[in-house]
C-alpha atoms as a PDB file:
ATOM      1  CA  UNK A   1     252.064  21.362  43.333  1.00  0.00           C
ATOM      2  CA  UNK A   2     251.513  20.770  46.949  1.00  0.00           C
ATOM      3  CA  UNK A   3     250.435  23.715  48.297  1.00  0.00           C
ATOM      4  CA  UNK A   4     248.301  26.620  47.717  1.00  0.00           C
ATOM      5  CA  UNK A   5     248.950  30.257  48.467  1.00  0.00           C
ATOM      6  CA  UNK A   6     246.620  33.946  47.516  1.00  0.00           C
ATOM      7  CA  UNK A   7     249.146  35.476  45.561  1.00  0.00           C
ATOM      8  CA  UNK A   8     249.393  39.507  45.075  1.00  0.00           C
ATOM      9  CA  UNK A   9     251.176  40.766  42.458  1.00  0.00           C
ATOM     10  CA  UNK A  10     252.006  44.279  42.294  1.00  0.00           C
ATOM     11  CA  UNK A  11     252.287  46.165  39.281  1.00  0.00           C
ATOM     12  CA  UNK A  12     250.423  43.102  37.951  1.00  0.00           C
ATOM     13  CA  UNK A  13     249.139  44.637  34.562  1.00  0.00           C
ATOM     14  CA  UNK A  14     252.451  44.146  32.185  1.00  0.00           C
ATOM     15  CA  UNK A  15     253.627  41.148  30.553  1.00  0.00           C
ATOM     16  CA  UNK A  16     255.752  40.111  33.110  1.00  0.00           C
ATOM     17  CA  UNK A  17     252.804  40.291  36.030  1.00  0.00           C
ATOM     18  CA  UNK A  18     250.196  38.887  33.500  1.00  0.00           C
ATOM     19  CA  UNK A  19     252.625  35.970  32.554  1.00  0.00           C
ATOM     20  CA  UNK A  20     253.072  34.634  36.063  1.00  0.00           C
ATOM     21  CA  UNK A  21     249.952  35.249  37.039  1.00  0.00           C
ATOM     22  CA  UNK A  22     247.946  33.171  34.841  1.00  0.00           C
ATOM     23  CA  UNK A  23     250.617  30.416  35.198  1.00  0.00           C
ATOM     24  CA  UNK A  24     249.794  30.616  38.732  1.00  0.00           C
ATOM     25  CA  UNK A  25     246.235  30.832  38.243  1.00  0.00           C
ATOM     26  CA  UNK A  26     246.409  27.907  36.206  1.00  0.00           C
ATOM     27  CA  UNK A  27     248.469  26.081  38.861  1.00  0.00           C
ATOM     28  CA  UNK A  28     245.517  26.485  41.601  1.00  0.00           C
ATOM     29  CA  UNK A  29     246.635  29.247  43.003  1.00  0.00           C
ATOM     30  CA  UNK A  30     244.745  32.282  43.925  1.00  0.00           C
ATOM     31  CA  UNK A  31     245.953  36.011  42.403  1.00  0.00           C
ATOM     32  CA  UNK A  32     245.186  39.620  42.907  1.00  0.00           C
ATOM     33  CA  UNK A  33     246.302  41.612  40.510  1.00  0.00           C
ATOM     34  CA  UNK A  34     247.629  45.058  41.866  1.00  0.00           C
ATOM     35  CA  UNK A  35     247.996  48.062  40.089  1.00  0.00           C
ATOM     36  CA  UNK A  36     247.909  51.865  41.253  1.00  0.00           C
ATOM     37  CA  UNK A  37     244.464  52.108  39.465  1.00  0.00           C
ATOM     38  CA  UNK A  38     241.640  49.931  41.261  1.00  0.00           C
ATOM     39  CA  UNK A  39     238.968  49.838  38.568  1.00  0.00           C
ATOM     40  CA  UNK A  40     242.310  49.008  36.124  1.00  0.00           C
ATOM     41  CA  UNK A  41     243.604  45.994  38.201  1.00  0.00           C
ATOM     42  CA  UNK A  42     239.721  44.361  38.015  1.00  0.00           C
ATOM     43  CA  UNK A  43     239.544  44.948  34.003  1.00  0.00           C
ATOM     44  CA  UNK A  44     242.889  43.036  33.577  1.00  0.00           C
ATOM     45  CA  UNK A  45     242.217  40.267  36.172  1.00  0.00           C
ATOM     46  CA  UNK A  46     238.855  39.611  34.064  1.00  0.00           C
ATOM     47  CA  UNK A  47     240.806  39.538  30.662  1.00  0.00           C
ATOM     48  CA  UNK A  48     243.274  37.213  32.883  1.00  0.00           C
ATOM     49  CA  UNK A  49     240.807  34.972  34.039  1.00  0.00           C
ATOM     50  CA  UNK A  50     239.609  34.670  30.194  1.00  0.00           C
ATOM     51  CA  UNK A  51     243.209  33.848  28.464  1.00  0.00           C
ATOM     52  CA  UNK A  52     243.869  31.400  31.040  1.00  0.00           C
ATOM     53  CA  UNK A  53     240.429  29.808  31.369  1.00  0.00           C
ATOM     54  CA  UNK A  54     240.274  30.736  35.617  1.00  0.00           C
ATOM     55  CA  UNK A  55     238.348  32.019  38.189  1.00  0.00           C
ATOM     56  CA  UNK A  56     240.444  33.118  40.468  1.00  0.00           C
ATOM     57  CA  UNK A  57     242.051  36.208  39.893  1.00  0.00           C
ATOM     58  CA  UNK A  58     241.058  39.341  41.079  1.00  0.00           C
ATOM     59  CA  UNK A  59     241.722  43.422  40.606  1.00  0.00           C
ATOM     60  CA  UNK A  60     242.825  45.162  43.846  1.00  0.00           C
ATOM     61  CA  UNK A  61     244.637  48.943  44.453  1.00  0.00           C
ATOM     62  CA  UNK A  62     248.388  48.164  45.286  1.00  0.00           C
ATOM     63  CA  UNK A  63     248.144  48.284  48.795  1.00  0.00           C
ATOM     64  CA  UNK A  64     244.843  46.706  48.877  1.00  0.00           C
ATOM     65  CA  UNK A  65     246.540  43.795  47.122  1.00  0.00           C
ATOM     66  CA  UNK A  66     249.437  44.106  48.844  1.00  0.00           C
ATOM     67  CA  UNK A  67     247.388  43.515  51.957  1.00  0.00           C
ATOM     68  CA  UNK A  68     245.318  40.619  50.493  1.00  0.00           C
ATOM     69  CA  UNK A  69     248.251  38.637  49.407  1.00  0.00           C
ATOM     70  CA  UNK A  70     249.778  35.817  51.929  1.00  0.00           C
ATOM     71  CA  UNK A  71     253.059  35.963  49.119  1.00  0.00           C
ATOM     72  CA  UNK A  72     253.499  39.713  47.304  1.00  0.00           C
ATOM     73  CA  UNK A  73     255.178  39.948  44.289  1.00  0.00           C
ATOM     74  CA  UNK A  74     256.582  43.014  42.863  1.00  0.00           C
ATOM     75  CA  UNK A  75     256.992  43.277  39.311  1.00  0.00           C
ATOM     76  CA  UNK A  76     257.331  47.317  38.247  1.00  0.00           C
ATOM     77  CA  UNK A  77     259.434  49.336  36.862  1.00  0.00           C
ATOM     78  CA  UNK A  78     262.924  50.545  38.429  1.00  0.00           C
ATOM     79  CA  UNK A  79     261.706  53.810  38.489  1.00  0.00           C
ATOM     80  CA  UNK A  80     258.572  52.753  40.513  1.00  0.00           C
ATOM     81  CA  UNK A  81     260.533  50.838  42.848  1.00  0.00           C
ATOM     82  CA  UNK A  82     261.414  52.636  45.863  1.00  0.00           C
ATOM     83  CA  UNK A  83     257.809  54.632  45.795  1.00  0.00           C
ATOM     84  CA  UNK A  84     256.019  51.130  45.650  1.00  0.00           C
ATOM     85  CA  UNK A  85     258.052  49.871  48.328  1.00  0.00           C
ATOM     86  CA  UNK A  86     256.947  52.878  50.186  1.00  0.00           C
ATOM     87  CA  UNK A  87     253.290  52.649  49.603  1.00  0.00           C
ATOM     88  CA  UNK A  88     253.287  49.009  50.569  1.00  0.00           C
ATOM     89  CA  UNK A  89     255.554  48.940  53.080  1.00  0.00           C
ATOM     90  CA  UNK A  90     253.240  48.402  56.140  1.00  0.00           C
ATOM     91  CA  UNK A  91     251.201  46.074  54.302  1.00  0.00           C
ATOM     92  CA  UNK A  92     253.680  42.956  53.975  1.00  0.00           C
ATOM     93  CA  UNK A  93     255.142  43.197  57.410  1.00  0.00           C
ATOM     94  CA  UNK A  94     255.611  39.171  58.804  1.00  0.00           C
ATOM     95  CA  UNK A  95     255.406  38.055  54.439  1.00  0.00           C
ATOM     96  CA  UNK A  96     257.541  36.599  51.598  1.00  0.00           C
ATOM     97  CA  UNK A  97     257.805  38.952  48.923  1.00  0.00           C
ATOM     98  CA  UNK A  98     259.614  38.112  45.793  1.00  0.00           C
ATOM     99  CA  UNK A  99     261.359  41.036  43.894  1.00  0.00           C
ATOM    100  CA  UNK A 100     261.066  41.152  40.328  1.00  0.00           C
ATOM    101  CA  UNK A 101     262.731  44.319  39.277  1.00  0.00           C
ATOM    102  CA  UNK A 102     265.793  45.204  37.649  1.00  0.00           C
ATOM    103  CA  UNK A 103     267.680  48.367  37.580  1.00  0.00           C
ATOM    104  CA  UNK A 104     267.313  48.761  33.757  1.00  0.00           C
ATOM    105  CA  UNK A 105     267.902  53.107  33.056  1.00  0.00           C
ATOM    106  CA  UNK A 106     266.852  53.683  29.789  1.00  0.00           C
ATOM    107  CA  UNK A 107     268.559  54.202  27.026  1.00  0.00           C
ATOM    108  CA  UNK A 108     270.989  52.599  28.341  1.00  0.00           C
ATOM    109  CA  UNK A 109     269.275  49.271  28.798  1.00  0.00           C
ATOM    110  CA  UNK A 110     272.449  47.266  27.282  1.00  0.00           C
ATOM    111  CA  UNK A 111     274.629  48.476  30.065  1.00  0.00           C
ATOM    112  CA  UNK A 112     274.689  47.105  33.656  1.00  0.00           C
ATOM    113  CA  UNK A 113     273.529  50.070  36.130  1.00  0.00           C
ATOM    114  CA  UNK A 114     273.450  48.294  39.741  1.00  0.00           C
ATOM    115  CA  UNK A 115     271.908  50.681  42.085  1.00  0.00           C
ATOM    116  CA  UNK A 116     274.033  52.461  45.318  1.00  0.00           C
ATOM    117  CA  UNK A 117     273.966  49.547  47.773  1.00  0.00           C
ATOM    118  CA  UNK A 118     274.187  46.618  45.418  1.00  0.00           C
ATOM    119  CA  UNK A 119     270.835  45.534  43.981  1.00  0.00           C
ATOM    120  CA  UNK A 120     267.354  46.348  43.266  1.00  0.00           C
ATOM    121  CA  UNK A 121     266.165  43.351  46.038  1.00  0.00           C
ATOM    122  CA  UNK A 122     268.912  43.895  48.503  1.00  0.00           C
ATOM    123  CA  UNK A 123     267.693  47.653  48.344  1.00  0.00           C
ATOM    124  CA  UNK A 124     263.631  46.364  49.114  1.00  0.00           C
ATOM    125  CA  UNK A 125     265.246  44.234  52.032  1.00  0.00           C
ATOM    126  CA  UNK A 126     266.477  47.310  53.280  1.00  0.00           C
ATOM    127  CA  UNK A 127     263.339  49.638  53.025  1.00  0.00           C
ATOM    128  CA  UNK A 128     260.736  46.785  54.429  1.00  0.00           C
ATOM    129  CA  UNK A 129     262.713  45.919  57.237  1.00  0.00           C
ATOM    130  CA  UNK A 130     263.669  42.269  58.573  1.00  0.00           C
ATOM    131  CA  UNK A 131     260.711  41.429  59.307  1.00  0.00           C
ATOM    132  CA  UNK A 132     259.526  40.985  55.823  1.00  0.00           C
ATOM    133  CA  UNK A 133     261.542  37.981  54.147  1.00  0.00           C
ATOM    134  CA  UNK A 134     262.788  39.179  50.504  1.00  0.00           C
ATOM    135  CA  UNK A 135     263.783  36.740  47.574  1.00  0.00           C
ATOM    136  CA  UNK A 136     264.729  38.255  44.077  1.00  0.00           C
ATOM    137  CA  UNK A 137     263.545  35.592  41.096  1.00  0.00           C
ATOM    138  CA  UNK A 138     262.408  35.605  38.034  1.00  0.00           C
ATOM    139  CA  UNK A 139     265.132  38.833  36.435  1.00  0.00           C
ATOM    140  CA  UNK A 140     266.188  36.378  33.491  1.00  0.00           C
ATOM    141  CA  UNK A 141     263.136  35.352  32.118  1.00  0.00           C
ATOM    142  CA  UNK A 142     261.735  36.641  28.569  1.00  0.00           C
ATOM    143  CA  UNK A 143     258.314  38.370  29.847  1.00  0.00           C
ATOM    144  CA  UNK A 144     256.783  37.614  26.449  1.00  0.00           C
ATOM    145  CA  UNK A 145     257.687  33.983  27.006  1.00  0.00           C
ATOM    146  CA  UNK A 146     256.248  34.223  30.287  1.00  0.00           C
ATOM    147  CA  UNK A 147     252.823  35.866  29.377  1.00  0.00           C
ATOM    148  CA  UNK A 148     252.604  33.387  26.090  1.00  0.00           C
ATOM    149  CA  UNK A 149     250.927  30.039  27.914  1.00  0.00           C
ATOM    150  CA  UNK A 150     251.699  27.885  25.432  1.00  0.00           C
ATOM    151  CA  UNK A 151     255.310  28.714  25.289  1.00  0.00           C
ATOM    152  CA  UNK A 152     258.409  26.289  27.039  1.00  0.00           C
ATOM    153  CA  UNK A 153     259.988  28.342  28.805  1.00  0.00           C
ATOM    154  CA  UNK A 154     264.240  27.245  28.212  1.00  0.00           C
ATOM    155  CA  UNK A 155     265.264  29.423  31.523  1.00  0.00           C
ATOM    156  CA  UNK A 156     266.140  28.559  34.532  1.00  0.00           C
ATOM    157  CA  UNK A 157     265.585  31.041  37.336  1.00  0.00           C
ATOM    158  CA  UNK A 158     267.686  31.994  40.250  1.00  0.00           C
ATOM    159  CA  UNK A 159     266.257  32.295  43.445  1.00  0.00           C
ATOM    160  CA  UNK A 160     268.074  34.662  45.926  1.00  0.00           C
ATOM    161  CA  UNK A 161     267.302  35.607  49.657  1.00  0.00           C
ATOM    162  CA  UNK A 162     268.376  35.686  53.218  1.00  0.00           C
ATOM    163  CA  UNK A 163     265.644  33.046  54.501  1.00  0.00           C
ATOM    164  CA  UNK A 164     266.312  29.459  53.264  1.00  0.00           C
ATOM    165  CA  UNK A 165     262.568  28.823  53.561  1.00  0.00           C
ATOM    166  CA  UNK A 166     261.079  31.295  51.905  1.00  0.00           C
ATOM    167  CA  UNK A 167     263.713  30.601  49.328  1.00  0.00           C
ATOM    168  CA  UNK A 168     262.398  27.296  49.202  1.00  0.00           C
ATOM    169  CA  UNK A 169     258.592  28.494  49.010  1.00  0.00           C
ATOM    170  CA  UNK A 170     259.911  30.453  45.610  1.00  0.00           C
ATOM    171  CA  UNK A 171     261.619  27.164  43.785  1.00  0.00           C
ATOM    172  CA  UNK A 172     258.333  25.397  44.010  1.00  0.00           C
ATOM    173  CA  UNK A 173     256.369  28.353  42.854  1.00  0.00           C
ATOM    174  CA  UNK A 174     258.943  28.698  40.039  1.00  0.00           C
ATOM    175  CA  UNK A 175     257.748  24.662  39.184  1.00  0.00           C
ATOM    176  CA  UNK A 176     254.155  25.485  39.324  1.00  0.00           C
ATOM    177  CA  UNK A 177     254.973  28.065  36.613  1.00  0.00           C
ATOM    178  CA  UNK A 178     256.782  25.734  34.468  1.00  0.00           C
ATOM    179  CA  UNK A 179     260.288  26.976  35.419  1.00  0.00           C
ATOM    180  CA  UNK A 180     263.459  25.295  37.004  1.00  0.00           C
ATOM    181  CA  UNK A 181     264.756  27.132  39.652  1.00  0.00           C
ATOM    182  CA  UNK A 182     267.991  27.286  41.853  1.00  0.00           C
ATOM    183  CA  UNK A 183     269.192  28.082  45.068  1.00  0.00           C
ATOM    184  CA  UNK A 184     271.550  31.223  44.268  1.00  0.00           C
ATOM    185  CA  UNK A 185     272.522  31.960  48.208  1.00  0.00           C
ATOM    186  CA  UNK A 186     271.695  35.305  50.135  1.00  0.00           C
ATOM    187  CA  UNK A 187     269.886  38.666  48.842  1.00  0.00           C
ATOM    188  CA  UNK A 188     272.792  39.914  47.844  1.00  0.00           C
ATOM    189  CA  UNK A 189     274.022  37.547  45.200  1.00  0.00           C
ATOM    190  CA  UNK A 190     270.594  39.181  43.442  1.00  0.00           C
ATOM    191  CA  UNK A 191     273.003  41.068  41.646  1.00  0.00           C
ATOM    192  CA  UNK A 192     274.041  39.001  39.881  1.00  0.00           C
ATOM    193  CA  UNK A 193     270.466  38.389  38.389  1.00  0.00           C
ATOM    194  CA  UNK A 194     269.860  41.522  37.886  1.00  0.00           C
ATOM    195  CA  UNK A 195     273.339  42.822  35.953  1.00  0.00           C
ATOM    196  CA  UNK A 196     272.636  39.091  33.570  1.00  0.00           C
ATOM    197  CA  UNK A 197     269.652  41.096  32.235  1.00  0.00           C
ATOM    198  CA  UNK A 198     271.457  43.819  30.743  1.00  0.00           C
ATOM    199  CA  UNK A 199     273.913  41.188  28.942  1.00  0.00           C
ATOM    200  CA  UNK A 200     271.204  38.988  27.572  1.00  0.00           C
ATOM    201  CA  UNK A 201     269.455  42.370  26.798  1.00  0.00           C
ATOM    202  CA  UNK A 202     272.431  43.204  24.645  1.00  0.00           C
ATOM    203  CA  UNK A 203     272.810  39.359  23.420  1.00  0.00           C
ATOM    204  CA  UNK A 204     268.952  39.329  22.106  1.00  0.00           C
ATOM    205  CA  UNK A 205     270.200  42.234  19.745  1.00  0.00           C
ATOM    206  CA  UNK A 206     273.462  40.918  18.558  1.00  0.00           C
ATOM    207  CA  UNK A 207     272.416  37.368  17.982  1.00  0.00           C
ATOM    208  CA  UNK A 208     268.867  38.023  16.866  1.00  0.00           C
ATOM    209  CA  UNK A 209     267.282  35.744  20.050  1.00  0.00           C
ATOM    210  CA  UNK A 210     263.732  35.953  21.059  1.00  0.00           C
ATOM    211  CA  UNK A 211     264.198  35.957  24.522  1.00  0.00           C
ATOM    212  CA  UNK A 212     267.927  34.769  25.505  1.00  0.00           C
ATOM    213  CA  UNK A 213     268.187  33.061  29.233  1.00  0.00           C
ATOM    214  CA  UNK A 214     270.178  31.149  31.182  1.00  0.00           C
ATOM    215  CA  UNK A 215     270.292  27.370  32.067  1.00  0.00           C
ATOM    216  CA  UNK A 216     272.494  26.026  35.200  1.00  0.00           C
ATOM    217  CA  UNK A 217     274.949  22.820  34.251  1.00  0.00           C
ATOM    218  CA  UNK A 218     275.415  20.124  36.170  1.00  0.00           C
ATOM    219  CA  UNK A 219     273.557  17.028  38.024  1.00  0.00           C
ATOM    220  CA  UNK A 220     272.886  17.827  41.971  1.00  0.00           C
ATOM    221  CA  UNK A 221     274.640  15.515  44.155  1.00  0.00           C
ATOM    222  CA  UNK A 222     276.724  14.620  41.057  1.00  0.00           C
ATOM    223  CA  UNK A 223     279.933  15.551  43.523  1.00  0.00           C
ATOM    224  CA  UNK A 224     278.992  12.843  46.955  1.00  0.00           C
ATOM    225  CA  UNK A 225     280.963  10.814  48.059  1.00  0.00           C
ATOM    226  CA  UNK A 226     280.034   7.370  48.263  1.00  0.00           C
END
């Protein structure tokens, strides 16, 4: 890791918040935990700080977190999605956030349900404006895997957004947490992510797999010329 960033992570409280942020924490990176109850967020940031053996995560209200974070991920559910990006909205104006979510509509969690417009991320792009750059990770990635420290994670992660950069500041993050990651192109190739979970969804039941993913084939630069 080269570089350190206070990461907020919204909806922070489930497996898939708790699993990245102790990775994170672990990594030397700085967390507040978000969630819409304040006194909630500080209870799970201390049990947090105890699994992963850190100091440095912290409880914050949403927007109080969204607000303290320099990077803000969102990691609720699709039904929380558009009301989230609502309530935080004015808070991570000029910021990377990384979108989590997936448009999973129970019962029908087997069955790809891409939202009107595309995708879950390219929808937050949308709602927090341009100035905010959005990059959709993480979709594919077991969230008990994540939240068990002392699991290998065997996933690689897809990294979508409009901003090379901030694209860029993602990959490494997804390295810090033990993950490879991949340049997938602009926000809108997030759906892509984010219909895969439905079919591993539906793989984990007909093969029996804790936690199917994805890996990416192939040696970069493999095709140069010399």
């Amino acid at each position: 890791m080269t570089d350190t960033h206070k990461i907020a992570i919204v909806g922070g409280t489930g497996d898939l918040g708790s699993g990245l942020a102790k990775r994170w924490a672990r990594a030397g990176h700085e967390i507040v935990i978000g969630s819409r109850d304040a006194g909630r967020a500080a209870e799970t940031a201390a049990k947090f700080n105890e699994d992963a053996g850190t100091t440095s995560i912290s409880g914050l209200e949403n927007a109080d977190a969204a607000e303290a974070g320099e990077i803000v991920v969102l990691t609720v559910p699709y039904e929380n999605h558009a009301p989230t990006l609502d309530a935080i909205r004015d808070k991570v104006q000029g910021k990377i956030v990384i979108d989590v979510t997936v448009p999973l509509m129970p019962p029908k969690v087997r069955t790809v349900q891409l939202p009107e417009g595309g995708s879950c991320a390219k929808a937050a792009q949308a709602q927090l404006g341009d100035d905010v750059r959005v990059v959709s990770a993480f979709q594919n990635v077991a969230a008990a895997h994540l939240a068990d420290l002392e699991h290998d994670i065997d996933c690689d992660v897809l990294v979508c957004g409009n901003d090379p950069e901030a694209r860029e500041v993602v990959v490494k993050l997804s390295e810090d947490a033990s993950m490879k990651a991949w340049h997938a192109g602009v926000i809108a190739n997030s759906a892509i992510a984010e219909a895969l979970t439905s079919a591993l969804i539906f793989m984990n039941g007909r093969y029996k797999i804790d936690g199917a993913g994805i890996r990416i084939t192939g040696t970069p630069g493999s095709a140069a010329k010399s």
